[in-house]
PDB file of N, CA and C in Angstrom:
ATOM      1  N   UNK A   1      16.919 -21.574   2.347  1.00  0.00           N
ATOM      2  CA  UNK A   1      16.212 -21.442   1.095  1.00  0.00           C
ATOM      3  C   UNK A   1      16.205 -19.965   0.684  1.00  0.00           C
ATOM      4  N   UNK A   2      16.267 -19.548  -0.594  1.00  0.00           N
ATOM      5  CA  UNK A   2      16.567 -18.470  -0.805  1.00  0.00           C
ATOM      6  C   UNK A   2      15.180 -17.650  -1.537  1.00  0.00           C
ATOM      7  N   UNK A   3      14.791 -16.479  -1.010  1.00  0.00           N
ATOM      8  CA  UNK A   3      13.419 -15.528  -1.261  1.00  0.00           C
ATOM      9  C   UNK A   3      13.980 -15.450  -2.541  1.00  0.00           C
ATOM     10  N   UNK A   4      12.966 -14.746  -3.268  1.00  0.00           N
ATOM     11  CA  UNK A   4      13.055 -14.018  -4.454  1.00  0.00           C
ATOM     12  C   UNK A   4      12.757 -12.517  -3.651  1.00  0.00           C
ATOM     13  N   UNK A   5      13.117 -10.832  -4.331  1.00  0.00           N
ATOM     14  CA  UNK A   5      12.947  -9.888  -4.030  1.00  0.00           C
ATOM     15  C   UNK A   5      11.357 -10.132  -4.489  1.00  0.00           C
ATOM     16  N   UNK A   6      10.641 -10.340  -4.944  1.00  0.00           N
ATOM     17  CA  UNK A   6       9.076  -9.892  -4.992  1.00  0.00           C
ATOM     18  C   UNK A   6       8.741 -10.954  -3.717  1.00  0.00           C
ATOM     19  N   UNK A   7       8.813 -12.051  -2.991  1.00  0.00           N
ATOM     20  CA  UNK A   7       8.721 -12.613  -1.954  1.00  0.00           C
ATOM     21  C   UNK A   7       8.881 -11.719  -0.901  1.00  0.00           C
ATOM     22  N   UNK A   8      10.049 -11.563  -0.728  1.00  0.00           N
ATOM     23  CA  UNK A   8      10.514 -10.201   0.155  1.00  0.00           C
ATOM     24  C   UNK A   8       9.789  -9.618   0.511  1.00  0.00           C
ATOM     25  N   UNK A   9       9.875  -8.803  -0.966  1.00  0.00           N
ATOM     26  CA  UNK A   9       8.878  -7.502  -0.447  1.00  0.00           C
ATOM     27  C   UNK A   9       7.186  -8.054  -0.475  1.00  0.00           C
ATOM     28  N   UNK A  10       6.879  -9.142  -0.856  1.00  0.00           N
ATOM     29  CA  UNK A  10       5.138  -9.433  -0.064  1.00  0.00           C
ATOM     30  C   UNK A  10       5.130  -9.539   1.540  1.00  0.00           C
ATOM     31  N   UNK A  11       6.678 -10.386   1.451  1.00  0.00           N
ATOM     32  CA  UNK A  11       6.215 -10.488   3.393  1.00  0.00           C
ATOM     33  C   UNK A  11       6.440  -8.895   4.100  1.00  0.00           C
ATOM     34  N   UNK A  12       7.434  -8.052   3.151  1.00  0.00           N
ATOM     35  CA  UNK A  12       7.148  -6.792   3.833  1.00  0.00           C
ATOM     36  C   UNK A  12       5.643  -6.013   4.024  1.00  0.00           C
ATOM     37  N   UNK A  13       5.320  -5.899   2.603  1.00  0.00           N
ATOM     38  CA  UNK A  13       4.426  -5.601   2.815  1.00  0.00           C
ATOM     39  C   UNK A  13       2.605  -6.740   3.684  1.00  0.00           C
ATOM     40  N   UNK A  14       3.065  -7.670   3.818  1.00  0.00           N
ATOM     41  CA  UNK A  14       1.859  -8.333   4.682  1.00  0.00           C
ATOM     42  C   UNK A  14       2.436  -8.170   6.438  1.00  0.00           C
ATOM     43  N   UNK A  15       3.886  -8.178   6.728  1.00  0.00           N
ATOM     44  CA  UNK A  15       3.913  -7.521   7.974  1.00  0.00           C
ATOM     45  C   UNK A  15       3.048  -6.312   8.604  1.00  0.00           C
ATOM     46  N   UNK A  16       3.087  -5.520   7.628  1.00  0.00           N
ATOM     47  CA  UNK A  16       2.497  -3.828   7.678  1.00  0.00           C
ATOM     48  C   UNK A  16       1.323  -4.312   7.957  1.00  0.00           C
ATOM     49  N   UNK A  17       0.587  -5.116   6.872  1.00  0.00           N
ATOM     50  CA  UNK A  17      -0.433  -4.861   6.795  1.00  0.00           C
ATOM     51  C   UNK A  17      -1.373  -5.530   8.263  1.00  0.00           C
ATOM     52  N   UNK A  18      -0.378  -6.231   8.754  1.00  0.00           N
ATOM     53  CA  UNK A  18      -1.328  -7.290   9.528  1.00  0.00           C
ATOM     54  C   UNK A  18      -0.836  -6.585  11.022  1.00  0.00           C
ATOM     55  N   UNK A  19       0.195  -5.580  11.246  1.00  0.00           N
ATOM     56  CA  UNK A  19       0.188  -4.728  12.433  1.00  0.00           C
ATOM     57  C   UNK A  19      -0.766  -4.026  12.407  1.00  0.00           C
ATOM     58  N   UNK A  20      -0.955  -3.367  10.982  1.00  0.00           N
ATOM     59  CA  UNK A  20      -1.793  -2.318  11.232  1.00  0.00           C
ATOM     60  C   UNK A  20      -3.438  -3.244  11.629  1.00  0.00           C
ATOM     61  N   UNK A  21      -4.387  -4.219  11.072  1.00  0.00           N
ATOM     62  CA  UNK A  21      -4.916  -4.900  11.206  1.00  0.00           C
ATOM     63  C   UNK A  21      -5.311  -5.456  12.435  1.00  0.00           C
ATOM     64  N   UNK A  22      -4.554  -5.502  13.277  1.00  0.00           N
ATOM     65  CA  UNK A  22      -4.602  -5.641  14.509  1.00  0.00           C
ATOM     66  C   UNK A  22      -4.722  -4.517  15.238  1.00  0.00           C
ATOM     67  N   UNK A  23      -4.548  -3.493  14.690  1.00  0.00           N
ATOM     68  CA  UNK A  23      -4.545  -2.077  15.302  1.00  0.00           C
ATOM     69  C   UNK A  23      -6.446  -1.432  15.213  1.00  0.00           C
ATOM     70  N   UNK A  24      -6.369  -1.780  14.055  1.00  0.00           N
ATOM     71  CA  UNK A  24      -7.592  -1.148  13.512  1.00  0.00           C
ATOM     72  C   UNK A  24      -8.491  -2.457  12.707  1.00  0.00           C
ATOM     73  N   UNK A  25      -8.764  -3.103  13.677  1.00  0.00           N
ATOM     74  CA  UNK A  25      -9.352  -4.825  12.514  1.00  0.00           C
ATOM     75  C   UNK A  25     -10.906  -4.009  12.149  1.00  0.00           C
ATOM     76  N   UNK A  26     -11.517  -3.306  12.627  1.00  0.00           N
ATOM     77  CA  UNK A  26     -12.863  -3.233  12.534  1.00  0.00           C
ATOM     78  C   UNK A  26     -12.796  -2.088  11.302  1.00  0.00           C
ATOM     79  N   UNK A  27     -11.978  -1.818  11.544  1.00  0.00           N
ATOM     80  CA  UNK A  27     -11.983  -0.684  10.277  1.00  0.00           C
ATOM     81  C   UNK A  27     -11.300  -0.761   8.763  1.00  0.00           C
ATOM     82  N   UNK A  28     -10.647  -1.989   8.947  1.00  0.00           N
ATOM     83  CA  UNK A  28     -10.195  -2.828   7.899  1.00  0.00           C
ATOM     84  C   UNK A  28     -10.689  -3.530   7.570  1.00  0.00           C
ATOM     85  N   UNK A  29     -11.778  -4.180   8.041  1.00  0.00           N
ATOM     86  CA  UNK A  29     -12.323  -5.556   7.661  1.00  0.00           C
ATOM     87  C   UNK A  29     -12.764  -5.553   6.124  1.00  0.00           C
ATOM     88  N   UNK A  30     -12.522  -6.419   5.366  1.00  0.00           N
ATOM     89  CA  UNK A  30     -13.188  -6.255   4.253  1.00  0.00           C
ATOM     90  C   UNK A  30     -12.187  -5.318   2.939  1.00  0.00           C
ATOM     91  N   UNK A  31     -11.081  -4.793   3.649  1.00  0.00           N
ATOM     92  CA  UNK A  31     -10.573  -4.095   2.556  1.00  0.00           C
ATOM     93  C   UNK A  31      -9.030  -5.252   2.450  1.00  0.00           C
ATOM     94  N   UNK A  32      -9.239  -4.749   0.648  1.00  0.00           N
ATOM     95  CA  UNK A  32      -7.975  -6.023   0.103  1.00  0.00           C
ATOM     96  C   UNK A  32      -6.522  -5.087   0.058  1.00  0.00           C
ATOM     97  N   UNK A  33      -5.793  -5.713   0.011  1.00  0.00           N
ATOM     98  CA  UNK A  33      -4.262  -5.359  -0.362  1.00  0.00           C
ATOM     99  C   UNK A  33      -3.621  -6.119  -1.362  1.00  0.00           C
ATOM    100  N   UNK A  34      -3.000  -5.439  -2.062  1.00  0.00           N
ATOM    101  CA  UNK A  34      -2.260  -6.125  -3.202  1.00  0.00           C
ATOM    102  C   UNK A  34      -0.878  -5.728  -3.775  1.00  0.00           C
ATOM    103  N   UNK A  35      -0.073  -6.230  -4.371  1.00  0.00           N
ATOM    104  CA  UNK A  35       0.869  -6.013  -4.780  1.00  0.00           C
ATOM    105  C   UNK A  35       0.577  -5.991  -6.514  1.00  0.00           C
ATOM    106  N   UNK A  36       1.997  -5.255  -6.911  1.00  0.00           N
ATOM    107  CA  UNK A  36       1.649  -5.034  -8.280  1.00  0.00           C
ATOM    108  C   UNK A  36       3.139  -4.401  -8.772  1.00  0.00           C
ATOM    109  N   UNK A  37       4.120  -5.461  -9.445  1.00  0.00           N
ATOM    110  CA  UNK A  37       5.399  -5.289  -9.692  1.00  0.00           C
ATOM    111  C   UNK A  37       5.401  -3.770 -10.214  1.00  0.00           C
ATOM    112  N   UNK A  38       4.424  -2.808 -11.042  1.00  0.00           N
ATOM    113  CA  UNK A  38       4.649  -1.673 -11.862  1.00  0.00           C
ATOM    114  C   UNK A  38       3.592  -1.172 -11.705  1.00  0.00           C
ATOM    115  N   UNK A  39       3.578   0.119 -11.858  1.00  0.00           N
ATOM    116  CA  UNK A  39       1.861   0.527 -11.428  1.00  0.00           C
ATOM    117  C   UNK A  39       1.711   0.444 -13.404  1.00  0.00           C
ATOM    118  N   UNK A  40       0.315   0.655 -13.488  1.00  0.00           N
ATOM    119  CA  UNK A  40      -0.562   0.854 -15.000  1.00  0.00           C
ATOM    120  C   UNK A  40       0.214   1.862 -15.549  1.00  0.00           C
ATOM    121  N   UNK A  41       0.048   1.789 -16.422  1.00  0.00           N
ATOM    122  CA  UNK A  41       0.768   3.239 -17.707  1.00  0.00           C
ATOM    123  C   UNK A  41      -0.640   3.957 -18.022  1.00  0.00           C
ATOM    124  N   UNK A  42      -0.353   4.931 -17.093  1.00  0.00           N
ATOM    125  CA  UNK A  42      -1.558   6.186 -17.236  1.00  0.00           C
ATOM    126  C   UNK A  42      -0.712   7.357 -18.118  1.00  0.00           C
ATOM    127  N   UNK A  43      -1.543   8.514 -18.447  1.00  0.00           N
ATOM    128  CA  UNK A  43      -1.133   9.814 -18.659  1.00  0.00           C
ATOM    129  C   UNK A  43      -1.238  10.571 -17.078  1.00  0.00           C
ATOM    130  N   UNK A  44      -2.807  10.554 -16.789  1.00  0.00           N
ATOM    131  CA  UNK A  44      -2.744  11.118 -15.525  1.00  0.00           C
ATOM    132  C   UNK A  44      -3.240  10.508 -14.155  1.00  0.00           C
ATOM    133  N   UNK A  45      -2.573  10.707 -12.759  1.00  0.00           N
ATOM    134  CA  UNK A  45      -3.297   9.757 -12.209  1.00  0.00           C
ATOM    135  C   UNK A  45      -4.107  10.732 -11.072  1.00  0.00           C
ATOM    136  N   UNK A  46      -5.023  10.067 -10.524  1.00  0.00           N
ATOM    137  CA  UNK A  46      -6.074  10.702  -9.774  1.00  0.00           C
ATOM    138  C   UNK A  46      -5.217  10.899  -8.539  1.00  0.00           C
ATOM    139  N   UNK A  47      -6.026  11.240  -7.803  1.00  0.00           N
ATOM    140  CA  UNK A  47      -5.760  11.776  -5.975  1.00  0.00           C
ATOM    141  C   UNK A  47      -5.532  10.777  -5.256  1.00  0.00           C
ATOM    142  N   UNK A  48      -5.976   9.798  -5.835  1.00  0.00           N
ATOM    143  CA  UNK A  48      -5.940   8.028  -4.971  1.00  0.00           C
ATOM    144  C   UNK A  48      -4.492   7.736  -4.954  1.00  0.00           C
ATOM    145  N   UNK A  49      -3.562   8.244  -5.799  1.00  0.00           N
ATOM    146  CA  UNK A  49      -2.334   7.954  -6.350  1.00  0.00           C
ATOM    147  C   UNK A  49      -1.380   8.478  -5.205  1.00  0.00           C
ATOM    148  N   UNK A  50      -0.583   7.621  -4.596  1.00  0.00           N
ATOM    149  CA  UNK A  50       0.535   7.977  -4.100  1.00  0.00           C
ATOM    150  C   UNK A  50       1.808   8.084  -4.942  1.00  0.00           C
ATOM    151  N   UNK A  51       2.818   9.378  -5.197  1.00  0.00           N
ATOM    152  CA  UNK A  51       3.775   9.524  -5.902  1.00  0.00           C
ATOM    153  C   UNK A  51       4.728  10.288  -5.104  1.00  0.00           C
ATOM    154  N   UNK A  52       5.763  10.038  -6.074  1.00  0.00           N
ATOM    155  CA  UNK A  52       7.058  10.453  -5.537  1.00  0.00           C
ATOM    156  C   UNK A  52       7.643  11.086  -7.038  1.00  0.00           C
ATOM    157  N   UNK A  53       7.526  12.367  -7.144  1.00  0.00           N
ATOM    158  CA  UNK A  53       7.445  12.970  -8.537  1.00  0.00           C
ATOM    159  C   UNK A  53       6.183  12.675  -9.297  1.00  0.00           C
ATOM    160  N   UNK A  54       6.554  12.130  -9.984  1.00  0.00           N
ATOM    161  CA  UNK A  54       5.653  11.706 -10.770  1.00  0.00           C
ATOM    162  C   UNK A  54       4.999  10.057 -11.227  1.00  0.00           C
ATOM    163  N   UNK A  55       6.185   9.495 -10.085  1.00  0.00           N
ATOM    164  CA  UNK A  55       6.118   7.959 -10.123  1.00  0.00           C
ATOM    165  C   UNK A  55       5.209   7.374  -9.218  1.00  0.00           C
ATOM    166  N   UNK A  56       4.612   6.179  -9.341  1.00  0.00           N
ATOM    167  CA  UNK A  56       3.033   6.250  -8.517  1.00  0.00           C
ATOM    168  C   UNK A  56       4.052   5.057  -7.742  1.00  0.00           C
ATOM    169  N   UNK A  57       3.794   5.183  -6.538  1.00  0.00           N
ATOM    170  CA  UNK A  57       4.373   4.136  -5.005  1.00  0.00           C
ATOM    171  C   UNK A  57       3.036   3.323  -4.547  1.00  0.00           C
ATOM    172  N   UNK A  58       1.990   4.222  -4.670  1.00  0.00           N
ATOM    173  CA  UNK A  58       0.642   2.998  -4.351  1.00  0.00           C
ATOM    174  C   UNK A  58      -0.247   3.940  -4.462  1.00  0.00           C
ATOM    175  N   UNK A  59      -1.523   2.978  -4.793  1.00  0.00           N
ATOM    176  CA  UNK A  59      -2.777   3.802  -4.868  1.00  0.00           C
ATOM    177  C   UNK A  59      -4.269   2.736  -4.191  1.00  0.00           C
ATOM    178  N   UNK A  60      -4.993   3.757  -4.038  1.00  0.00           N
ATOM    179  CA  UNK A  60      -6.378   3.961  -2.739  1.00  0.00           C
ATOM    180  C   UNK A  60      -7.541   3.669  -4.217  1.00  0.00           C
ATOM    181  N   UNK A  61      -8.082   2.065  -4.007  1.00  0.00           N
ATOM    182  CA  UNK A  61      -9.131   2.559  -5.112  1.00  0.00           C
ATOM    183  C   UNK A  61     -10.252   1.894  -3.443  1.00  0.00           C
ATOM    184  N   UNK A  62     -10.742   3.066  -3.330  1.00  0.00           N
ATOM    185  CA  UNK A  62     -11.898   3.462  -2.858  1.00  0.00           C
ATOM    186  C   UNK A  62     -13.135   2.530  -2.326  1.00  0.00           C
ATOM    187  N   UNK A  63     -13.308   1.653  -3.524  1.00  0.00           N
ATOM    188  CA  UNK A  63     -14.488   0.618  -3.870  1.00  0.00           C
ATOM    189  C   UNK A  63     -15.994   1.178  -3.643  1.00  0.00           C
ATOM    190  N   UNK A  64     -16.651   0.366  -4.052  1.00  0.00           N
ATOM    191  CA  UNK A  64     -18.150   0.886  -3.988  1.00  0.00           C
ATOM    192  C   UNK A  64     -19.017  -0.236  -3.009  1.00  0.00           C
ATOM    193  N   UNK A  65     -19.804   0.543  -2.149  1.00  0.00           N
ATOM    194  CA  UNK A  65     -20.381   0.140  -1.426  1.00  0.00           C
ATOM    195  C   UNK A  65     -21.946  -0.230  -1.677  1.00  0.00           C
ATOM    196  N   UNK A  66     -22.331  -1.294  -0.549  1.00  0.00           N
ATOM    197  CA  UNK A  66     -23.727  -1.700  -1.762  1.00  0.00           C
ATOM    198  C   UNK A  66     -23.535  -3.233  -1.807  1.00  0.00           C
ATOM    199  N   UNK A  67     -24.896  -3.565  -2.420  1.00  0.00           N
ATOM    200  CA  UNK A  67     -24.994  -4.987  -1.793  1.00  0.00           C
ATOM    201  C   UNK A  67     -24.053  -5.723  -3.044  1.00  0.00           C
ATOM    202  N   UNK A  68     -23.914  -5.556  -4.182  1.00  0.00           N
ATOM    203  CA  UNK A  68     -22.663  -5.939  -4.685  1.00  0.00           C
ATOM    204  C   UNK A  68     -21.274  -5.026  -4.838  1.00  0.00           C
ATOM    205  N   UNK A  69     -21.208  -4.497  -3.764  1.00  0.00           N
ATOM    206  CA  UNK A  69     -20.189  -3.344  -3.927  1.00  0.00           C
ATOM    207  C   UNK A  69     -18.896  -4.076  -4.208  1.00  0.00           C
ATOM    208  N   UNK A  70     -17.965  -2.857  -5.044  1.00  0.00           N
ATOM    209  CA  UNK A  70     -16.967  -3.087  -4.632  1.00  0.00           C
ATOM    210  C   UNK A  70     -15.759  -3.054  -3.376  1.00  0.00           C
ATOM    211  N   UNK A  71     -14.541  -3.702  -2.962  1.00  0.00           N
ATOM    212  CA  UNK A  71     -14.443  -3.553  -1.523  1.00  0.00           C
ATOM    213  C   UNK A  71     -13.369  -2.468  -1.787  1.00  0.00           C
ATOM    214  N   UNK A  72     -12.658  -2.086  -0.698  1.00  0.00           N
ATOM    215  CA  UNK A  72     -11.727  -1.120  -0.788  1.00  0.00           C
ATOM    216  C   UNK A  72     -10.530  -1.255  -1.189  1.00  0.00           C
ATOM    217  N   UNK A  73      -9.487  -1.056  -1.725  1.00  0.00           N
ATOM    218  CA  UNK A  73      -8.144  -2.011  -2.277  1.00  0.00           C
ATOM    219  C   UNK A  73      -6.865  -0.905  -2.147  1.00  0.00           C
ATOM    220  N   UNK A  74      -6.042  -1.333  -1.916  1.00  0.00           N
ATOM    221  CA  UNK A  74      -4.862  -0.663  -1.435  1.00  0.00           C
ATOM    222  C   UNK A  74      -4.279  -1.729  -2.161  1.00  0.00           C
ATOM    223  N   UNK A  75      -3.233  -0.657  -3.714  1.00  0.00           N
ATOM    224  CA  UNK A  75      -2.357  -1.548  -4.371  1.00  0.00           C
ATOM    225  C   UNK A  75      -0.989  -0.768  -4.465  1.00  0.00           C
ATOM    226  N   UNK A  76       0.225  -1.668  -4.078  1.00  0.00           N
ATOM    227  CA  UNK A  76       1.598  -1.290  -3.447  1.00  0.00           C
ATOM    228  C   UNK A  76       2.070  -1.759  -4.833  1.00  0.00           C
ATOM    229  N   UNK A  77       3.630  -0.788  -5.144  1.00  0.00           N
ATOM    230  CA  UNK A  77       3.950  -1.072  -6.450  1.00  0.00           C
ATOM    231  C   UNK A  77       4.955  -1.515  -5.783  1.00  0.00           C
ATOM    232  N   UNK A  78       5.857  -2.581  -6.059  1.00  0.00           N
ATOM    233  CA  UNK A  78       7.048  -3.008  -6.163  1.00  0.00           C
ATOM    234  C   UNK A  78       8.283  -2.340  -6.457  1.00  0.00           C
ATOM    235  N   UNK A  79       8.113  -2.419  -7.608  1.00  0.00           N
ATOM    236  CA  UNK A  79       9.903  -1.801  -8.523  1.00  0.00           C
ATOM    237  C   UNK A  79      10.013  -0.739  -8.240  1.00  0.00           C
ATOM    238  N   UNK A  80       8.977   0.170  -7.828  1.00  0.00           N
ATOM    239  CA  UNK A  80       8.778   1.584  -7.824  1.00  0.00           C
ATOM    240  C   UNK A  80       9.933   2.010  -6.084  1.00  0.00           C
ATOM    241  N   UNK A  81       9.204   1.008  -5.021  1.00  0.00           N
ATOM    242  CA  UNK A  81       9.376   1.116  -3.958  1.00  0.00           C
ATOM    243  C   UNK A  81      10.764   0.670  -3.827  1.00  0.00           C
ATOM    244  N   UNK A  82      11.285  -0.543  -4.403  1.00  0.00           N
ATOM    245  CA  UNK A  82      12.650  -1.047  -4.634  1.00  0.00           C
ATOM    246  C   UNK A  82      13.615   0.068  -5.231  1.00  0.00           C
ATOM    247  N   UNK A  83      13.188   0.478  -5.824  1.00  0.00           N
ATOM    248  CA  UNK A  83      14.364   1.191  -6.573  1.00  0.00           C
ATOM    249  C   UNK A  83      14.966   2.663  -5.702  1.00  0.00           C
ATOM    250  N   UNK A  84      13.929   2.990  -4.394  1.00  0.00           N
ATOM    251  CA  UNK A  84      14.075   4.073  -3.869  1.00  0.00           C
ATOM    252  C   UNK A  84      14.556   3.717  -2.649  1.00  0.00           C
ATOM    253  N   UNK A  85      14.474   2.124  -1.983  1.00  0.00           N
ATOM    254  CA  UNK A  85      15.454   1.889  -1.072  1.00  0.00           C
ATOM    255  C   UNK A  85      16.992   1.716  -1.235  1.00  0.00           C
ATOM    256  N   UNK A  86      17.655   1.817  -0.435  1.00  0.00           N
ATOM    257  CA  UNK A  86      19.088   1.770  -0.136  1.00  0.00           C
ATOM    258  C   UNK A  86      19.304   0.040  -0.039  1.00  0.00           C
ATOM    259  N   UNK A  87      18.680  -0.230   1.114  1.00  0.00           N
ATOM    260  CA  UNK A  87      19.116  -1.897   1.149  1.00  0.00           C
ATOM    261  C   UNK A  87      17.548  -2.596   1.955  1.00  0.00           C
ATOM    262  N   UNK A  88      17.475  -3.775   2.763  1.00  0.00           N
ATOM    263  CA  UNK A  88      16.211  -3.947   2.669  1.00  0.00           C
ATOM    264  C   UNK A  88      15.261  -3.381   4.222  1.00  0.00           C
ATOM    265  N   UNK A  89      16.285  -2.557   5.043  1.00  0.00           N
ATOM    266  CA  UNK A  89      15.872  -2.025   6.178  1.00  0.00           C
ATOM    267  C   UNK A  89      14.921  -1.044   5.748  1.00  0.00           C
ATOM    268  N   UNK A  90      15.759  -0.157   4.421  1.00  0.00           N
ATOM    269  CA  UNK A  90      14.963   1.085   3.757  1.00  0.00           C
ATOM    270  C   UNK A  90      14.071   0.486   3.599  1.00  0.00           C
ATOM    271  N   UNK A  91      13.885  -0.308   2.396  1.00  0.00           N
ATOM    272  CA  UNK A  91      12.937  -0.958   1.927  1.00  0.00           C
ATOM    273  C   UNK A  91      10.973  -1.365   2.751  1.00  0.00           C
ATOM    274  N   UNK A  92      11.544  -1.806   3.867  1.00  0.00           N
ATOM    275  CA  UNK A  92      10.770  -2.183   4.946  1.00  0.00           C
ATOM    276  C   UNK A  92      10.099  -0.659   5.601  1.00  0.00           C
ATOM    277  N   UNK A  93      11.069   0.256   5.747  1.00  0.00           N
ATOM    278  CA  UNK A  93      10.573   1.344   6.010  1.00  0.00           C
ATOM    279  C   UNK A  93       9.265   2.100   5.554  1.00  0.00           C
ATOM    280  N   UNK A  94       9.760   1.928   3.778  1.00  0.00           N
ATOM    281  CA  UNK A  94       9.382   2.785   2.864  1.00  0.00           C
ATOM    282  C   UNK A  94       8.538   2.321   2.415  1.00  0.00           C
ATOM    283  N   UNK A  95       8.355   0.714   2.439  1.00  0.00           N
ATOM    284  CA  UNK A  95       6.826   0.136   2.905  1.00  0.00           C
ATOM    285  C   UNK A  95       5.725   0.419   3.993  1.00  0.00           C
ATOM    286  N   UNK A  96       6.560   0.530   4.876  1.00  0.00           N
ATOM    287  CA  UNK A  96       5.642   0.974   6.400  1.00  0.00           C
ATOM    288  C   UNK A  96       4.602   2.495   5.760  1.00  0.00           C
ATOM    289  N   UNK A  97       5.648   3.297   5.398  1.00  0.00           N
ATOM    290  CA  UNK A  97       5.334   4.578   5.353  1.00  0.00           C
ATOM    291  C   UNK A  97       4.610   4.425   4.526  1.00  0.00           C
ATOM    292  N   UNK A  98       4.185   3.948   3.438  1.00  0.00           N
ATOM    293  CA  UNK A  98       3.218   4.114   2.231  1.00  0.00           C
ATOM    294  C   UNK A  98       2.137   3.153   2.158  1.00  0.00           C
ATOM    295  N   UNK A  99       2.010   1.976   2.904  1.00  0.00           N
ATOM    296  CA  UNK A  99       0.941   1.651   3.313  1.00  0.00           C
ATOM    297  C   UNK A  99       0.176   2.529   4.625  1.00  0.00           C
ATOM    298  N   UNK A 100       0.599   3.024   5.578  1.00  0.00           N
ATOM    299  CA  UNK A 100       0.268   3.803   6.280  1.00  0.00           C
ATOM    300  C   UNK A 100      -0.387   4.702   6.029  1.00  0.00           C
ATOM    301  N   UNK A 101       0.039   5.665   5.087  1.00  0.00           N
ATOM    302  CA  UNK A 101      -0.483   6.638   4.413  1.00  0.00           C
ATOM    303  C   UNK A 101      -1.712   6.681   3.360  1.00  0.00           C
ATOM    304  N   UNK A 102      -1.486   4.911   2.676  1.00  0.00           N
ATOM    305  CA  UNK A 102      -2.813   5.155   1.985  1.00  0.00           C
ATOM    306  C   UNK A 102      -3.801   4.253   2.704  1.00  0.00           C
ATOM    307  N   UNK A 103      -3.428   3.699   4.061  1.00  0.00           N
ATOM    308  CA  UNK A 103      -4.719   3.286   5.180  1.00  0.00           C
ATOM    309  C   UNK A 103      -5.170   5.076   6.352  1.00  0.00           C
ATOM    310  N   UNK A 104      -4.274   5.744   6.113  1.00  0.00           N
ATOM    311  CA  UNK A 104      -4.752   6.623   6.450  1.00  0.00           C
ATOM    312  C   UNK A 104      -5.605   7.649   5.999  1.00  0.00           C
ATOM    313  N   UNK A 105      -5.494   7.343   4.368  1.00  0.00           N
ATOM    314  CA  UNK A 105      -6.678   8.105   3.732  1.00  0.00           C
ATOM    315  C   UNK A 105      -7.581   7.358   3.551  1.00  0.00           C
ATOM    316  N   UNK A 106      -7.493   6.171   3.562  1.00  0.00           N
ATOM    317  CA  UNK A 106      -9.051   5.526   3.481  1.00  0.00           C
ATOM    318  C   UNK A 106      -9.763   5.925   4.637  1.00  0.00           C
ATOM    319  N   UNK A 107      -9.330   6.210   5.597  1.00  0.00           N
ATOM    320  CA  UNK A 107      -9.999   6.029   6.799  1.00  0.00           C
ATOM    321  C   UNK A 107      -9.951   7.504   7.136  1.00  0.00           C
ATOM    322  N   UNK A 108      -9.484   8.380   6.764  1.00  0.00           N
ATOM    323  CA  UNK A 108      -9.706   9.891   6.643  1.00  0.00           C
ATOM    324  C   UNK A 108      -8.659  10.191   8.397  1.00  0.00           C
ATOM    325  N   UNK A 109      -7.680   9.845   7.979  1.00  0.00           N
ATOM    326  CA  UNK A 109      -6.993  10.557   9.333  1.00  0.00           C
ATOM    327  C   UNK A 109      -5.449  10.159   8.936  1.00  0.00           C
ATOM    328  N   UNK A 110      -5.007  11.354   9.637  1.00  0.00           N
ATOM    329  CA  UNK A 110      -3.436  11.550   9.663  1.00  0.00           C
ATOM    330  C   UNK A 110      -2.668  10.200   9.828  1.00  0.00           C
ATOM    331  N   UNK A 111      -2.038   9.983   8.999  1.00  0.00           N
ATOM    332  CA  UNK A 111      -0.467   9.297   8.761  1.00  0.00           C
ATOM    333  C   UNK A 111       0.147   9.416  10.146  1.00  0.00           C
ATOM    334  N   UNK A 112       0.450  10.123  10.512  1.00  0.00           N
ATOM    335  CA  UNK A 112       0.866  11.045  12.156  1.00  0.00           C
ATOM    336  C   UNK A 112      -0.145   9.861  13.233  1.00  0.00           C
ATOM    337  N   UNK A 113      -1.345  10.063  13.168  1.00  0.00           N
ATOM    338  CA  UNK A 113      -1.789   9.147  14.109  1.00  0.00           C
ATOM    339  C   UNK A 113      -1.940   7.680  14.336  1.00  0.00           C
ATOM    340  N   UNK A 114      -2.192   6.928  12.730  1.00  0.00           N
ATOM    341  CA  UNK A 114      -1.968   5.173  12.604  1.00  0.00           C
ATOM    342  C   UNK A 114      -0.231   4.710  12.823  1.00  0.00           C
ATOM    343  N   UNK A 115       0.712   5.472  13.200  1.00  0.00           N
ATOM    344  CA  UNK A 115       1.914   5.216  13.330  1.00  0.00           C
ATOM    345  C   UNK A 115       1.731   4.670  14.541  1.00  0.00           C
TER     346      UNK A 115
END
C-alpha cells in the first residue's frame, strides 16, 4: 500500500516523538505535537520559532499553565522540512534534529544532552 509524503513524514515525526517520550515521559506528559504542512504567514516570528534563514522548521508555543491552562505544543512544518532533505534518510534526520531541539527548549537544556 502506498504512504502519501505527509503520512511519511507523521510517522517520522511520531517515531521521534515517542523515543524521546520514553526517554523523558514525566517531563512530557501533557505536552501536544503537531504537524502543520506550512508554518502561518507572519512578518515576524518570535524566539519560539525554529528557522533556517528565515524559514520557520518548527515552533515552541509554550502554553499556559493553570487550572484551565493551556498545554505545551510543539508544531513541525512539513514542506519546510521536505524541501531541505535530500531523500527520506535526510528527511528522518532533519526531523530528529528539530524536534529535539524544540523539546530541548521547552525543557531548558541542551540539544547536546536529549540526543
Amino acid at each position: 500500500m502506498s504512504r502519501t509524503k505527509a503520512e511519511v513524514f507523521d510517522d517520522l515525526v511520531l517515531d521521534t516523538v515517542e523515543g524521546l517520550e520514553r526517554r523523558y515521559a514525566k517531563e512530557l506528559a501533557g505536552v501536544e505535537f503537531a504537524v502543520e504542512d506550512v508554518p502561518p504567514d507572519l512578518n515576524v516570528y518570535d524566539s519560539d520559532v525554529l528557522e533556517d534563514g528565515s524559514v520557520p522548521l518548527a515552533r515552541l508555543l509554550p502554553g499556559r499553565p493553570g487550572r484551565h491552562g493551556v498545554p505545551p505544543r510543539i508544531v513541525v512544518y512539513r514542506r519546510p522540512l521536505e524541501f531541505r532533505a535530500g531523500d527520506r534518510d535526510d528527511l528522518a534526520e532533519l526531523v530528529r534534529d528539530v524536534v529535539v531541539e524544540q523539546v530541548a527548549n521547552l525543557l531548558g537544556m541542551s540539544p547536546d544532552d536529549i540526543q
